[in-house]
PDB file of N, CA and C in Angstrom:
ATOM      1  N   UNK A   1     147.035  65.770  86.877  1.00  0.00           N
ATOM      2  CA  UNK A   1     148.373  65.775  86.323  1.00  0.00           C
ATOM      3  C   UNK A   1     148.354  65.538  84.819  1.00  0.00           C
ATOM      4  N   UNK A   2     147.292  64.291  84.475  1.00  0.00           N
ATOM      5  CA  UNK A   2     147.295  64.267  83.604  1.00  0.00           C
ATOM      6  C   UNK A   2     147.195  65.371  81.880  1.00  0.00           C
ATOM      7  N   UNK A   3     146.381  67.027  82.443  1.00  0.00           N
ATOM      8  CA  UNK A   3     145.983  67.623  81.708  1.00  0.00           C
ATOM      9  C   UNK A   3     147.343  68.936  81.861  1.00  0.00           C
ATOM     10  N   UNK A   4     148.415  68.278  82.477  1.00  0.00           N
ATOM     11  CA  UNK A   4     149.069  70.137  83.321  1.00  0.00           C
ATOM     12  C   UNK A   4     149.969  70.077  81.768  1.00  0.00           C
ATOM     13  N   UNK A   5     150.502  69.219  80.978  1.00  0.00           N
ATOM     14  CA  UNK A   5     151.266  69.126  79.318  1.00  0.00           C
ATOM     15  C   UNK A   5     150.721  70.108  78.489  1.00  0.00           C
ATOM     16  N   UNK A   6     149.264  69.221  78.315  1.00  0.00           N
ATOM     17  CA  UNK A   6     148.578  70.298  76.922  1.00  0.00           C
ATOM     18  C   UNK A   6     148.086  71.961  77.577  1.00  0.00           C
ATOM     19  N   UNK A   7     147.992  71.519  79.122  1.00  0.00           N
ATOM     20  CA  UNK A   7     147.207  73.282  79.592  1.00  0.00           C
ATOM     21  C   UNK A   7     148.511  73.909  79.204  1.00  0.00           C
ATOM     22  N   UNK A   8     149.975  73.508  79.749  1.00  0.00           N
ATOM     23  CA  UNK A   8     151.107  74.527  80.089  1.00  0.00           C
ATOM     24  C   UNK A   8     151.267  74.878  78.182  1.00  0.00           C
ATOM     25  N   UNK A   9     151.044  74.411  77.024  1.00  0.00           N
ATOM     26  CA  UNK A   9     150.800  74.217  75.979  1.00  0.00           C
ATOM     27  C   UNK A   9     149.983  75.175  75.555  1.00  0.00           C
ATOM     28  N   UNK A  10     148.972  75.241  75.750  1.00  0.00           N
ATOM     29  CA  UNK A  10     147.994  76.172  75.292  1.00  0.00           C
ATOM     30  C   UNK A  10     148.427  77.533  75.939  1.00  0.00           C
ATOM     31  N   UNK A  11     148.846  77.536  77.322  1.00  0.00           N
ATOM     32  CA  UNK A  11     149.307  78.856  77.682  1.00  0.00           C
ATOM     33  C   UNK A  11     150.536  80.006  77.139  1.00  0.00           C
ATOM     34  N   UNK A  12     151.144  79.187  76.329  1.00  0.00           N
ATOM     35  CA  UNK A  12     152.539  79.554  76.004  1.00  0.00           C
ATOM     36  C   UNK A  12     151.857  80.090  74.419  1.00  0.00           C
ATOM     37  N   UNK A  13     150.620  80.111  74.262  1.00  0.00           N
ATOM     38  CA  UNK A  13     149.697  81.018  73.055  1.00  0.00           C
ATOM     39  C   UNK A  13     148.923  82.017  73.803  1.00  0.00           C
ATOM     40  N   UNK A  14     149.227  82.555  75.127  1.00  0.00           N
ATOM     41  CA  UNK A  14     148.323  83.391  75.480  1.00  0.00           C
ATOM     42  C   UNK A  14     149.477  84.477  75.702  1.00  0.00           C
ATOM     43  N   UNK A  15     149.020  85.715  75.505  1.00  0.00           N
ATOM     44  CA  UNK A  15     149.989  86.748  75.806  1.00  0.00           C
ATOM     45  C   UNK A  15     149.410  87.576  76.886  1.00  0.00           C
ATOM     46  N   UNK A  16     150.926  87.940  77.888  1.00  0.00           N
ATOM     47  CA  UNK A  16     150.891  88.048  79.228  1.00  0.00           C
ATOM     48  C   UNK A  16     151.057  89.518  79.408  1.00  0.00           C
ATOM     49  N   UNK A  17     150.433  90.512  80.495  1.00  0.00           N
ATOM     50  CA  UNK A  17     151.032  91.215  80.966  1.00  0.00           C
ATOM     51  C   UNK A  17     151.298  91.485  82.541  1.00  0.00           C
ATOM     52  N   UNK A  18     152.050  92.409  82.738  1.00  0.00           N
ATOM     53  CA  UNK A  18     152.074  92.742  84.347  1.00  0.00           C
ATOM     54  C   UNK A  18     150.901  93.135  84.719  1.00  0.00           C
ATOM     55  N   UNK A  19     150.368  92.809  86.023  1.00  0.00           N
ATOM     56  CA  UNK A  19     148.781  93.223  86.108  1.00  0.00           C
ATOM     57  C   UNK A  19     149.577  95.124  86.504  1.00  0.00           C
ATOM     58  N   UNK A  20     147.949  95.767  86.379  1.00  0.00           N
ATOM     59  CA  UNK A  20     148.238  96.888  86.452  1.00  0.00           C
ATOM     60  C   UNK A  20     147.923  97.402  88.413  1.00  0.00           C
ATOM     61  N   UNK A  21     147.204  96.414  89.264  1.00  0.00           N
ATOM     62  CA  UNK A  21     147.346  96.695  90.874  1.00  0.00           C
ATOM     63  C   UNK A  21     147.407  95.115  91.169  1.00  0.00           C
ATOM     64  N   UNK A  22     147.837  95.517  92.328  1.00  0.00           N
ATOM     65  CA  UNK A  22     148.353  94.651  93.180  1.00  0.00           C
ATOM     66  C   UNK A  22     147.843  93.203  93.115  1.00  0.00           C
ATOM     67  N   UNK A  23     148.236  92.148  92.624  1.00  0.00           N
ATOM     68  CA  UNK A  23     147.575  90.819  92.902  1.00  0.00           C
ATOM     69  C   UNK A  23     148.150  89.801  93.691  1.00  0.00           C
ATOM     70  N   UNK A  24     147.404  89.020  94.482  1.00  0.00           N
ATOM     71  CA  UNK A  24     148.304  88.578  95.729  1.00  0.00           C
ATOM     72  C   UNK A  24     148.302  86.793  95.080  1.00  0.00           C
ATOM     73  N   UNK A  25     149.015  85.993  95.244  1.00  0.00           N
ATOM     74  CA  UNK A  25     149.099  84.784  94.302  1.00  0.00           C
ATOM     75  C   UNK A  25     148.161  83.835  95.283  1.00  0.00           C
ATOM     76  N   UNK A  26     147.699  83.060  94.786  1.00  0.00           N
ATOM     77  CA  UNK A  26     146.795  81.620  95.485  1.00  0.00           C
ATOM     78  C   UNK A  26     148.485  80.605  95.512  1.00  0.00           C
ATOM     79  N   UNK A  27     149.497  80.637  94.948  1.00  0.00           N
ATOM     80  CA  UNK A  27     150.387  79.474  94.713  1.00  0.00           C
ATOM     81  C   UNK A  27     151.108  80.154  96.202  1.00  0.00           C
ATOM     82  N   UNK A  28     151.933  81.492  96.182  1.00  0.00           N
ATOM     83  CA  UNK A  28     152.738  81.963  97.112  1.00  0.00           C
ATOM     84  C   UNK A  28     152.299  82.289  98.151  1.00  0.00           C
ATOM     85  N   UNK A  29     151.257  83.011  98.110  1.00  0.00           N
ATOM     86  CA  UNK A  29     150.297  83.866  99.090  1.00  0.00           C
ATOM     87  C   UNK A  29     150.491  85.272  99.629  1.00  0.00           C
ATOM     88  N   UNK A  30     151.649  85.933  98.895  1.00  0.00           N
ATOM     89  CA  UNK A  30     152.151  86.826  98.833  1.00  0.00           C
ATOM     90  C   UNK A  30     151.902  88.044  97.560  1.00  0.00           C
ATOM     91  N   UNK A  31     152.069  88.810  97.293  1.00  0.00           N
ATOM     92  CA  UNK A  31     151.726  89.707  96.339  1.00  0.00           C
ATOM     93  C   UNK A  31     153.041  89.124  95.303  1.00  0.00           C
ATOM     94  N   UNK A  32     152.488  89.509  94.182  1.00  0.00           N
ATOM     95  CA  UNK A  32     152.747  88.552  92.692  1.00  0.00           C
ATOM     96  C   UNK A  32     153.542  89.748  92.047  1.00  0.00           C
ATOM     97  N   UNK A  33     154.333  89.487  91.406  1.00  0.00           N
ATOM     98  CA  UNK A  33     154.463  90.477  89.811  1.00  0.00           C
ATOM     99  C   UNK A  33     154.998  89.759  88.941  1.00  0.00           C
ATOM    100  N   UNK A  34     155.958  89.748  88.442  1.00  0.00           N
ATOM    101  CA  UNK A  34     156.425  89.507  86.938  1.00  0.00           C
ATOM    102  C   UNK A  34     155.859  87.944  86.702  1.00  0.00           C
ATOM    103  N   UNK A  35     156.399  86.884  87.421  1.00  0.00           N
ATOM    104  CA  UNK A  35     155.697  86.004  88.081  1.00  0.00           C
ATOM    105  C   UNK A  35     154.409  84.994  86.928  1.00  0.00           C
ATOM    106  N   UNK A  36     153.396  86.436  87.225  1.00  0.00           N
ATOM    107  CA  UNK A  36     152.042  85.964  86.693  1.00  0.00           C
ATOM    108  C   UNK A  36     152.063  85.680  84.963  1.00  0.00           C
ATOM    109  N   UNK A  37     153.584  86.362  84.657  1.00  0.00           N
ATOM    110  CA  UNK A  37     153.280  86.652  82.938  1.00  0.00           C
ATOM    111  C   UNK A  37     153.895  85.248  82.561  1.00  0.00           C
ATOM    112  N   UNK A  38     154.114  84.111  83.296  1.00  0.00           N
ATOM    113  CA  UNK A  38     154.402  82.530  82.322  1.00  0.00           C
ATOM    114  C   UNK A  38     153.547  81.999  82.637  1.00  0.00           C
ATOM    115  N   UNK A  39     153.629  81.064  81.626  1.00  0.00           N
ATOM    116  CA  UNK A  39     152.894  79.632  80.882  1.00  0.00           C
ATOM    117  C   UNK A  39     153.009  79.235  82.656  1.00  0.00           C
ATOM    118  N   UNK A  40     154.210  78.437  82.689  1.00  0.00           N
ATOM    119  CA  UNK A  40     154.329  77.873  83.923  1.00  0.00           C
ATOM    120  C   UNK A  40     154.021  78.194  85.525  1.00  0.00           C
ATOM    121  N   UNK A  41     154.232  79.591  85.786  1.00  0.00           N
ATOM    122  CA  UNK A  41     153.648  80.144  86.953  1.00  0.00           C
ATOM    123  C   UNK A  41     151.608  79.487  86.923  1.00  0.00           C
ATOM    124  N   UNK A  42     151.166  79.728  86.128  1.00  0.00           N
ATOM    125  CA  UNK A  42     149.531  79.104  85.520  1.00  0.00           C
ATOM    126  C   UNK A  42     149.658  77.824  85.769  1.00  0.00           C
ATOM    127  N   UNK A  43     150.380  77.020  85.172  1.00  0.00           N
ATOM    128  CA  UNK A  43     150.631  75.538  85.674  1.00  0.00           C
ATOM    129  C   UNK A  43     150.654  75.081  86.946  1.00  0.00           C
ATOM    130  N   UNK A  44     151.730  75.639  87.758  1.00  0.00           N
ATOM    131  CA  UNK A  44     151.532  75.781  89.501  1.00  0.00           C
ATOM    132  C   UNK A  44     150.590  75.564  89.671  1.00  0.00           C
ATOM    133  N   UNK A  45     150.085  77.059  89.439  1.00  0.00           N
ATOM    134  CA  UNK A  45     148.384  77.383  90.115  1.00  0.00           C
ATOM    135  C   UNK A  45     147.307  75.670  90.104  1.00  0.00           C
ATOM    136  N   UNK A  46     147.579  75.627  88.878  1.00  0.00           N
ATOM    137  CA  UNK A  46     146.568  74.776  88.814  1.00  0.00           C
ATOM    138  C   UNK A  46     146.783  73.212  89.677  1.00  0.00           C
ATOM    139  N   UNK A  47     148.329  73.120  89.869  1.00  0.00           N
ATOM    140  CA  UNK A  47     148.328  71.809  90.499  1.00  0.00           C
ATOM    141  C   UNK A  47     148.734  72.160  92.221  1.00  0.00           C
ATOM    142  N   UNK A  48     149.602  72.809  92.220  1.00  0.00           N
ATOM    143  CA  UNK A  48     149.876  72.951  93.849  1.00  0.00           C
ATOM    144  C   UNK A  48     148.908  73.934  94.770  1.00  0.00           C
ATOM    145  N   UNK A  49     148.910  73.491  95.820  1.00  0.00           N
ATOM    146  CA  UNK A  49     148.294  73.928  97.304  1.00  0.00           C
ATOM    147  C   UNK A  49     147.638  75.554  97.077  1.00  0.00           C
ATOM    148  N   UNK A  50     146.573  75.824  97.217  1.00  0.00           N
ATOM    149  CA  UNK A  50     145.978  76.990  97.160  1.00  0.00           C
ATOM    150  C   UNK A  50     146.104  77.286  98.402  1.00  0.00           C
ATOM    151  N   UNK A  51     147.122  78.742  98.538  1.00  0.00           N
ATOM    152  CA  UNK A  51     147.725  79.451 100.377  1.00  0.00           C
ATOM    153  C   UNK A  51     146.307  80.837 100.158  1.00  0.00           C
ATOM    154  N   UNK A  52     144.926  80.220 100.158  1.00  0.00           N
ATOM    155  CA  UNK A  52     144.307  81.364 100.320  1.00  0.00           C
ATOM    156  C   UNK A  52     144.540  81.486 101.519  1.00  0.00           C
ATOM    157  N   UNK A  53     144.058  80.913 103.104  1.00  0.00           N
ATOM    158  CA  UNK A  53     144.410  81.957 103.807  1.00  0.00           C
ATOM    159  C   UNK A  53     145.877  82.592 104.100  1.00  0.00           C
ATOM    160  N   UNK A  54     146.581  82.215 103.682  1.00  0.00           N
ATOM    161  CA  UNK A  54     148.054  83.358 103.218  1.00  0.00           C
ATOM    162  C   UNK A  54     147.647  84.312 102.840  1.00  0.00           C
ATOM    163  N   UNK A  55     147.409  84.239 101.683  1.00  0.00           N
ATOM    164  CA  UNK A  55     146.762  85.392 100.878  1.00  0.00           C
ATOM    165  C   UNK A  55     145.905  86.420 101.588  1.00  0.00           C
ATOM    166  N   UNK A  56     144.782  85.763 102.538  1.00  0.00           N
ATOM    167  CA  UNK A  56     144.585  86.589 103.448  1.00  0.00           C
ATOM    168  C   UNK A  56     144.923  87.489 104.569  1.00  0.00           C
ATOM    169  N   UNK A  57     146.168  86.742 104.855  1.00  0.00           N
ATOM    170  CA  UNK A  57     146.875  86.939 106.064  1.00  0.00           C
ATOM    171  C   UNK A  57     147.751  88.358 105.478  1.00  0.00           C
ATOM    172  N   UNK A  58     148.201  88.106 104.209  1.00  0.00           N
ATOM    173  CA  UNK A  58     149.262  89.062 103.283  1.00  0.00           C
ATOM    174  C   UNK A  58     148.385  90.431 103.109  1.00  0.00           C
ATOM    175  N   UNK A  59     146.903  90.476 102.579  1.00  0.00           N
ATOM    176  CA  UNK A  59     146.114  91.025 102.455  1.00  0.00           C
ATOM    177  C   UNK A  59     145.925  92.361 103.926  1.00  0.00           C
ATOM    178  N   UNK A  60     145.087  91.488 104.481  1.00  0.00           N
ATOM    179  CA  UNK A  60     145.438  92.288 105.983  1.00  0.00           C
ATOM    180  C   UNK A  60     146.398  92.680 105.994  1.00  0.00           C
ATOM    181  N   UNK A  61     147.788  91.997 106.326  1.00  0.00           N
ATOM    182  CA  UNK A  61     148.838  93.008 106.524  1.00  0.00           C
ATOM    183  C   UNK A  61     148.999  94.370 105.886  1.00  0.00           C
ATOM    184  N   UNK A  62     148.366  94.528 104.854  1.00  0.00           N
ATOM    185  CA  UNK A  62     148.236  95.597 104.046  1.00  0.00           C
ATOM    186  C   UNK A  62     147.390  96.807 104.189  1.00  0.00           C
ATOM    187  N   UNK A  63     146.198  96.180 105.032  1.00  0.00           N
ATOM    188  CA  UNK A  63     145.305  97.405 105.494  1.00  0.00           C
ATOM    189  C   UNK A  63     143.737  96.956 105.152  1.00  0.00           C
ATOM    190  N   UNK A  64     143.549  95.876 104.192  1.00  0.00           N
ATOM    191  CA  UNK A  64     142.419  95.410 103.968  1.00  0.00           C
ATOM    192  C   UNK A  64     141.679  94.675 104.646  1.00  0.00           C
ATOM    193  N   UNK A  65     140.455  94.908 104.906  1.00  0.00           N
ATOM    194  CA  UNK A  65     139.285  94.696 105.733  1.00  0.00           C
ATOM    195  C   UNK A  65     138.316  93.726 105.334  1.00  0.00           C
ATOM    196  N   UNK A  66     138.006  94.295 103.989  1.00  0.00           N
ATOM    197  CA  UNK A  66     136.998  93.537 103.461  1.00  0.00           C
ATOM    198  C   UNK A  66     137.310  93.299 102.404  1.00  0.00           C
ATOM    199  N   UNK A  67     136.568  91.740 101.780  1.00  0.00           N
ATOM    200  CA  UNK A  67     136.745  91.265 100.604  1.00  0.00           C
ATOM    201  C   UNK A  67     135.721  90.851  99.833  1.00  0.00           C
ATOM    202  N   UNK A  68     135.400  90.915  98.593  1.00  0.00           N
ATOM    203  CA  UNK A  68     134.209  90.794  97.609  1.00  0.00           C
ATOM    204  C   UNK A  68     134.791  89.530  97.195  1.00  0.00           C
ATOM    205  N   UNK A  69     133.710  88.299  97.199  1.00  0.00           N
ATOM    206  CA  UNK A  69     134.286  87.204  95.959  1.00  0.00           C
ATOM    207  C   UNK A  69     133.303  87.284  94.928  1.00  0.00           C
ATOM    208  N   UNK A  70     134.444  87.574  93.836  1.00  0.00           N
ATOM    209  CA  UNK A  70     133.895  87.804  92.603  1.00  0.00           C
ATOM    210  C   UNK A  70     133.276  86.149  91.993  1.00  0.00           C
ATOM    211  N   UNK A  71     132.940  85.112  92.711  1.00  0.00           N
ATOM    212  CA  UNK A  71     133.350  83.682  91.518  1.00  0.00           C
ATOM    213  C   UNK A  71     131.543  83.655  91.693  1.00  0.00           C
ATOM    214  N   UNK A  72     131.388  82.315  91.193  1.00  0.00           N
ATOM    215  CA  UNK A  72     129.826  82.082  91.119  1.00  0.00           C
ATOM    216  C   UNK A  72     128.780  81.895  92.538  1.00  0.00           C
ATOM    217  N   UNK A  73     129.666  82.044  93.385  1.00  0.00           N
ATOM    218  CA  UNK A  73     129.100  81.359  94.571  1.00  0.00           C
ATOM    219  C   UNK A  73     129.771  82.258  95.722  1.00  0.00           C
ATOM    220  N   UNK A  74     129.245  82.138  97.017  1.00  0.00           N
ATOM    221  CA  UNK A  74     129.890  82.881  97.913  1.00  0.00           C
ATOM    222  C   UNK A  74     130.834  81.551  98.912  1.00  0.00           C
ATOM    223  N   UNK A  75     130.983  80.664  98.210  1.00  0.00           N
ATOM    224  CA  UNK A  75     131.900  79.730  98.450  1.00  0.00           C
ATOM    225  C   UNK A  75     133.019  79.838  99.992  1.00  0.00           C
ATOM    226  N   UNK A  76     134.113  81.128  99.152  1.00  0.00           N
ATOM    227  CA  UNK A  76     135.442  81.292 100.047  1.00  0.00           C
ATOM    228  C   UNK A  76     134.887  82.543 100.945  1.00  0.00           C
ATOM    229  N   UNK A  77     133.253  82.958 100.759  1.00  0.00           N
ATOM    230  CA  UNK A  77     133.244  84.019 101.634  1.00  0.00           C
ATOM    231  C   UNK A  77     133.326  83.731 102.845  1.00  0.00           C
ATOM    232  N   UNK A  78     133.394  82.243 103.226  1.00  0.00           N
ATOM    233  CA  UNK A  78     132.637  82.008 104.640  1.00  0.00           C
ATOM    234  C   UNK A  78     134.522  81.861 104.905  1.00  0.00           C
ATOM    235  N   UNK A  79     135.733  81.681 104.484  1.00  0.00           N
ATOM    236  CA  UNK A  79     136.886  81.438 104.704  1.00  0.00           C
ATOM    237  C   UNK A  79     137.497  83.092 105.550  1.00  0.00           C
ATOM    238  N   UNK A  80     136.630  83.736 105.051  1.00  0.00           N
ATOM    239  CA  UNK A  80     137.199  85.306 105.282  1.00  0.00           C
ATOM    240  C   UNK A  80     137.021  85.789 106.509  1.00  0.00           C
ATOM    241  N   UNK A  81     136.341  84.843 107.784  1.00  0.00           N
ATOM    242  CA  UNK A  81     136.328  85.188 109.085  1.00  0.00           C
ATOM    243  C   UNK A  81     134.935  86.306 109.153  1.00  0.00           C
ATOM    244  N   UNK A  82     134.219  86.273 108.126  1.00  0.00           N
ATOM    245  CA  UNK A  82     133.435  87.549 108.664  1.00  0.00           C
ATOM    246  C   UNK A  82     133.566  88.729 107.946  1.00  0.00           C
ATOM    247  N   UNK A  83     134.430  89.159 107.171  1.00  0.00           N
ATOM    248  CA  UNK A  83     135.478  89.835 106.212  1.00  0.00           C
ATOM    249  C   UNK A  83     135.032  89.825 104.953  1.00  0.00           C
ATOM    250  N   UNK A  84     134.049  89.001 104.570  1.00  0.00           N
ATOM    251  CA  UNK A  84     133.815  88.917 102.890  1.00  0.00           C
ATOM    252  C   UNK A  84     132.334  89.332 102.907  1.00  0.00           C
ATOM    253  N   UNK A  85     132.197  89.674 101.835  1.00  0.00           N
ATOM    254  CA  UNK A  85     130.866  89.582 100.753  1.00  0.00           C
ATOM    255  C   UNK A  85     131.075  89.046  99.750  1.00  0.00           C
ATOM    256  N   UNK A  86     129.743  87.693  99.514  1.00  0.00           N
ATOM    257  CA  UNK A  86     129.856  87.536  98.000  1.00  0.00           C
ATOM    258  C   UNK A  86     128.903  88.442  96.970  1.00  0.00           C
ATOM    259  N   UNK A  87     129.578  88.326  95.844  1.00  0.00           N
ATOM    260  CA  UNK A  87     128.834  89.075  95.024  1.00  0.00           C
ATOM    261  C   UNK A  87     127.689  88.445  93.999  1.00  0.00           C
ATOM    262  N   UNK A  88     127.857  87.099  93.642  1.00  0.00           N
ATOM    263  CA  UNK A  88     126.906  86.602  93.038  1.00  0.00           C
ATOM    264  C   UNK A  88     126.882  85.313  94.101  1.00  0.00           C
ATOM    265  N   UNK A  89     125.075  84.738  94.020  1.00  0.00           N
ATOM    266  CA  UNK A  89     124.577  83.559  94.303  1.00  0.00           C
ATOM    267  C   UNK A  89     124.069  82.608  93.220  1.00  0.00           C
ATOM    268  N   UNK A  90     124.151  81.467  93.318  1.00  0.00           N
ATOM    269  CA  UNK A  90     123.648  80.573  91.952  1.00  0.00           C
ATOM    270  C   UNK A  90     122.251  80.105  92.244  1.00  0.00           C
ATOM    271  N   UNK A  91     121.390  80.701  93.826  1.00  0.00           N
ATOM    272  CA  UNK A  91     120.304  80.577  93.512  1.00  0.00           C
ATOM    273  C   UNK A  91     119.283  81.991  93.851  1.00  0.00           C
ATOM    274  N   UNK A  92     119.851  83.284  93.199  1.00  0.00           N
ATOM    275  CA  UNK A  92     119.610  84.393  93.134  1.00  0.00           C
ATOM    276  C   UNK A  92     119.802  84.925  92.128  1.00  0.00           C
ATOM    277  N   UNK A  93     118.947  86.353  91.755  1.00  0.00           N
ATOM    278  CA  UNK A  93     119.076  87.001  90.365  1.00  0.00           C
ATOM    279  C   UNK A  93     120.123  88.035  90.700  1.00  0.00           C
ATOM    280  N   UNK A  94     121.216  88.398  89.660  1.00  0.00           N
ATOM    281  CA  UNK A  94     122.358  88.901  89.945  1.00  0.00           C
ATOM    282  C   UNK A  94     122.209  90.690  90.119  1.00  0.00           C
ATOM    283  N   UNK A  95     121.009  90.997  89.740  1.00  0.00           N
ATOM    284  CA  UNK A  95     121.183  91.997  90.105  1.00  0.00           C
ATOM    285  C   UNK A  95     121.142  92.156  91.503  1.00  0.00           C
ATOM    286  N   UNK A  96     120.072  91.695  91.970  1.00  0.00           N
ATOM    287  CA  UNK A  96     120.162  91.617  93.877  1.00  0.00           C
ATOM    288  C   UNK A  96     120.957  91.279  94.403  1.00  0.00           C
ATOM    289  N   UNK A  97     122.297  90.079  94.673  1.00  0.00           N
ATOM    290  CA  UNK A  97     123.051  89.854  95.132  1.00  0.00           C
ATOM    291  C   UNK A  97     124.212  90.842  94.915  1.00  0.00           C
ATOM    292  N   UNK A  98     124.091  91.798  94.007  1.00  0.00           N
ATOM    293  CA  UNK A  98     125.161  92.395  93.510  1.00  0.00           C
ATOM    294  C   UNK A  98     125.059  93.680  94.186  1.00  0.00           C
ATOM    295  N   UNK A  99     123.843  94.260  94.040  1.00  0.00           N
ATOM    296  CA  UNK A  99     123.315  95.070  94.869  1.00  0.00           C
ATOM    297  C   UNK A  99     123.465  94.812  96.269  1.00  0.00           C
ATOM    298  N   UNK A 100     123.308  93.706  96.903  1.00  0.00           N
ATOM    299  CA  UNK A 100     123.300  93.243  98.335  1.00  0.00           C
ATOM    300  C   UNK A 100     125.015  93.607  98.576  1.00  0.00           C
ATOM    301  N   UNK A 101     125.677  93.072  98.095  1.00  0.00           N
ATOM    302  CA  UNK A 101     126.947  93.385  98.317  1.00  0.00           C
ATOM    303  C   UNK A 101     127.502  94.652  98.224  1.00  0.00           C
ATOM    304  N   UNK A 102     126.861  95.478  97.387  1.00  0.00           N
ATOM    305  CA  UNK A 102     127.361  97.106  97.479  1.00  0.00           C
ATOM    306  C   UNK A 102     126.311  97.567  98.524  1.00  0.00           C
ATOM    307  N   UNK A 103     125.608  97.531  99.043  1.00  0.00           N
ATOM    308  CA  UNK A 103     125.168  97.802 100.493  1.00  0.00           C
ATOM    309  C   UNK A 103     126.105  97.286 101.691  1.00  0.00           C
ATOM    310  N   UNK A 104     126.566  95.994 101.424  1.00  0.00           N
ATOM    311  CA  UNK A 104     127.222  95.301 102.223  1.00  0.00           C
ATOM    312  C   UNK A 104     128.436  96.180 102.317  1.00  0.00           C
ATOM    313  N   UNK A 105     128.895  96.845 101.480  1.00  0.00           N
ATOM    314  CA  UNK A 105     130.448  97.501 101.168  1.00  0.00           C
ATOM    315  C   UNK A 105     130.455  99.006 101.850  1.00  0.00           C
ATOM    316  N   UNK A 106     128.798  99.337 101.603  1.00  0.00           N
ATOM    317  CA  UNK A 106     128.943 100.902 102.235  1.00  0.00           C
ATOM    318  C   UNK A 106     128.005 100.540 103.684  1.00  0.00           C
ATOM    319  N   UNK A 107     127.633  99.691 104.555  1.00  0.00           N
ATOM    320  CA  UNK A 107     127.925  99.480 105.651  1.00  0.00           C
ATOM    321  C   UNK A 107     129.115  99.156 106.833  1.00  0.00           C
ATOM    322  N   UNK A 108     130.101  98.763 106.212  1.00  0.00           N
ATOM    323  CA  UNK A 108     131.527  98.261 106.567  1.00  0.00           C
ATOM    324  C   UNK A 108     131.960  99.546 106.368  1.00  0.00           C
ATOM    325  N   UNK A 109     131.533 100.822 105.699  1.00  0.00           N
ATOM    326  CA  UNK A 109     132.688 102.021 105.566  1.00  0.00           C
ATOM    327  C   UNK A 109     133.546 102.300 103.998  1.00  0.00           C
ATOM    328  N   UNK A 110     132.947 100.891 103.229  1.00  0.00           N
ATOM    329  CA  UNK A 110     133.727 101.484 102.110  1.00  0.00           C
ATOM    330  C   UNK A 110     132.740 102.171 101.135  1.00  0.00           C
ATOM    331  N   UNK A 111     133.554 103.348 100.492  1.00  0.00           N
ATOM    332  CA  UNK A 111     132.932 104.507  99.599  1.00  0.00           C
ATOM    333  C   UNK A 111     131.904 103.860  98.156  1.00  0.00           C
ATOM    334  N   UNK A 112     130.999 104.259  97.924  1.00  0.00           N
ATOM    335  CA  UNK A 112     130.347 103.392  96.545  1.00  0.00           C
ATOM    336  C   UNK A 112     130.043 104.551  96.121  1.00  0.00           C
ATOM    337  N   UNK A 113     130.329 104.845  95.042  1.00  0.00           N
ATOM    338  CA  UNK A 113     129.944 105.451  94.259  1.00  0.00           C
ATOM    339  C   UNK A 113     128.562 105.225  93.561  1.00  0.00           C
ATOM    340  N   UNK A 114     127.547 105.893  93.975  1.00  0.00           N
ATOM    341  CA  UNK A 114     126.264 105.364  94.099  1.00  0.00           C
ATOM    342  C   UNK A 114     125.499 106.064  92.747  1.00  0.00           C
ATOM    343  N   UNK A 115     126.355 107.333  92.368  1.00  0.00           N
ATOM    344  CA  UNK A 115     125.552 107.597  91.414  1.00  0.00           C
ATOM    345  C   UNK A 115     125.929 107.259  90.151  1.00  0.00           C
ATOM    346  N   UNK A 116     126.800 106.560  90.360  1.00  0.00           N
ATOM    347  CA  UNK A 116     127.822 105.608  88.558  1.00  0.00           C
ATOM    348  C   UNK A 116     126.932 104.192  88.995  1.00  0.00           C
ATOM    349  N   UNK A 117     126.903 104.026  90.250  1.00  0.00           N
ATOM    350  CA  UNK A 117     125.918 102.816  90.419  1.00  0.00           C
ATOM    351  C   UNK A 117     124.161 102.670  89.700  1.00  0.00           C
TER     352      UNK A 117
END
């Protein structure tokens, strides 16, 4: 609590836009728009309840299957029921894990573009 003053502070110097696809919120758990472009929506985030599996639940409803976590760790992959790949490990070299996961993506059925790969 103590830091949510100077963060909501520093944010109100960052300039916002509408994302350009779909982003589903960690605060609502629902798909986001205008929303994401305040200081204060960022503030939320940082102090109230993370609805990832909402987010998941919202996700699916949508048609999505599988999910990549982009963060340092495959942390929330294990949250995804089976459903995720992570993309980086913190005790692996990133090209392999990264690679592991775009194998992982065109076993499940999704398209990789292998020769931009």
């Amino acid at each position: 609590d103590g830091m949510l003053a100077e963060f909501g502070e520093v944010l109100r110097g960052v300039e916002f836009r509408a994302p350009s696809v779909p982003v589903v919120s960690n605060v609502s758990g629902v798909v986001a728009a205008d929303e994401l472009c305040s200081p204060e929506y960022w503030v939320r985030h940082v102090r109230e309840t993370v609805r990832f599996a909402d987010g998941l639940d919202t996700l699916r409803g949508l048609g999505v299957s599988t999910f990549l976590e982009l963060g340092p760790d495959g942390t929330l992959t294990a949250l995804a029921d089976g459903d995720g790949l992570p993309v980086l490990r913190p005790d692996r070299p990133e090209p392999l894990t990264a690679m592991a996961a775009l194998g992982g993506l065109y076993v499940r059925g999704v398209e990789v573009d292998w020769a931009a790969v």
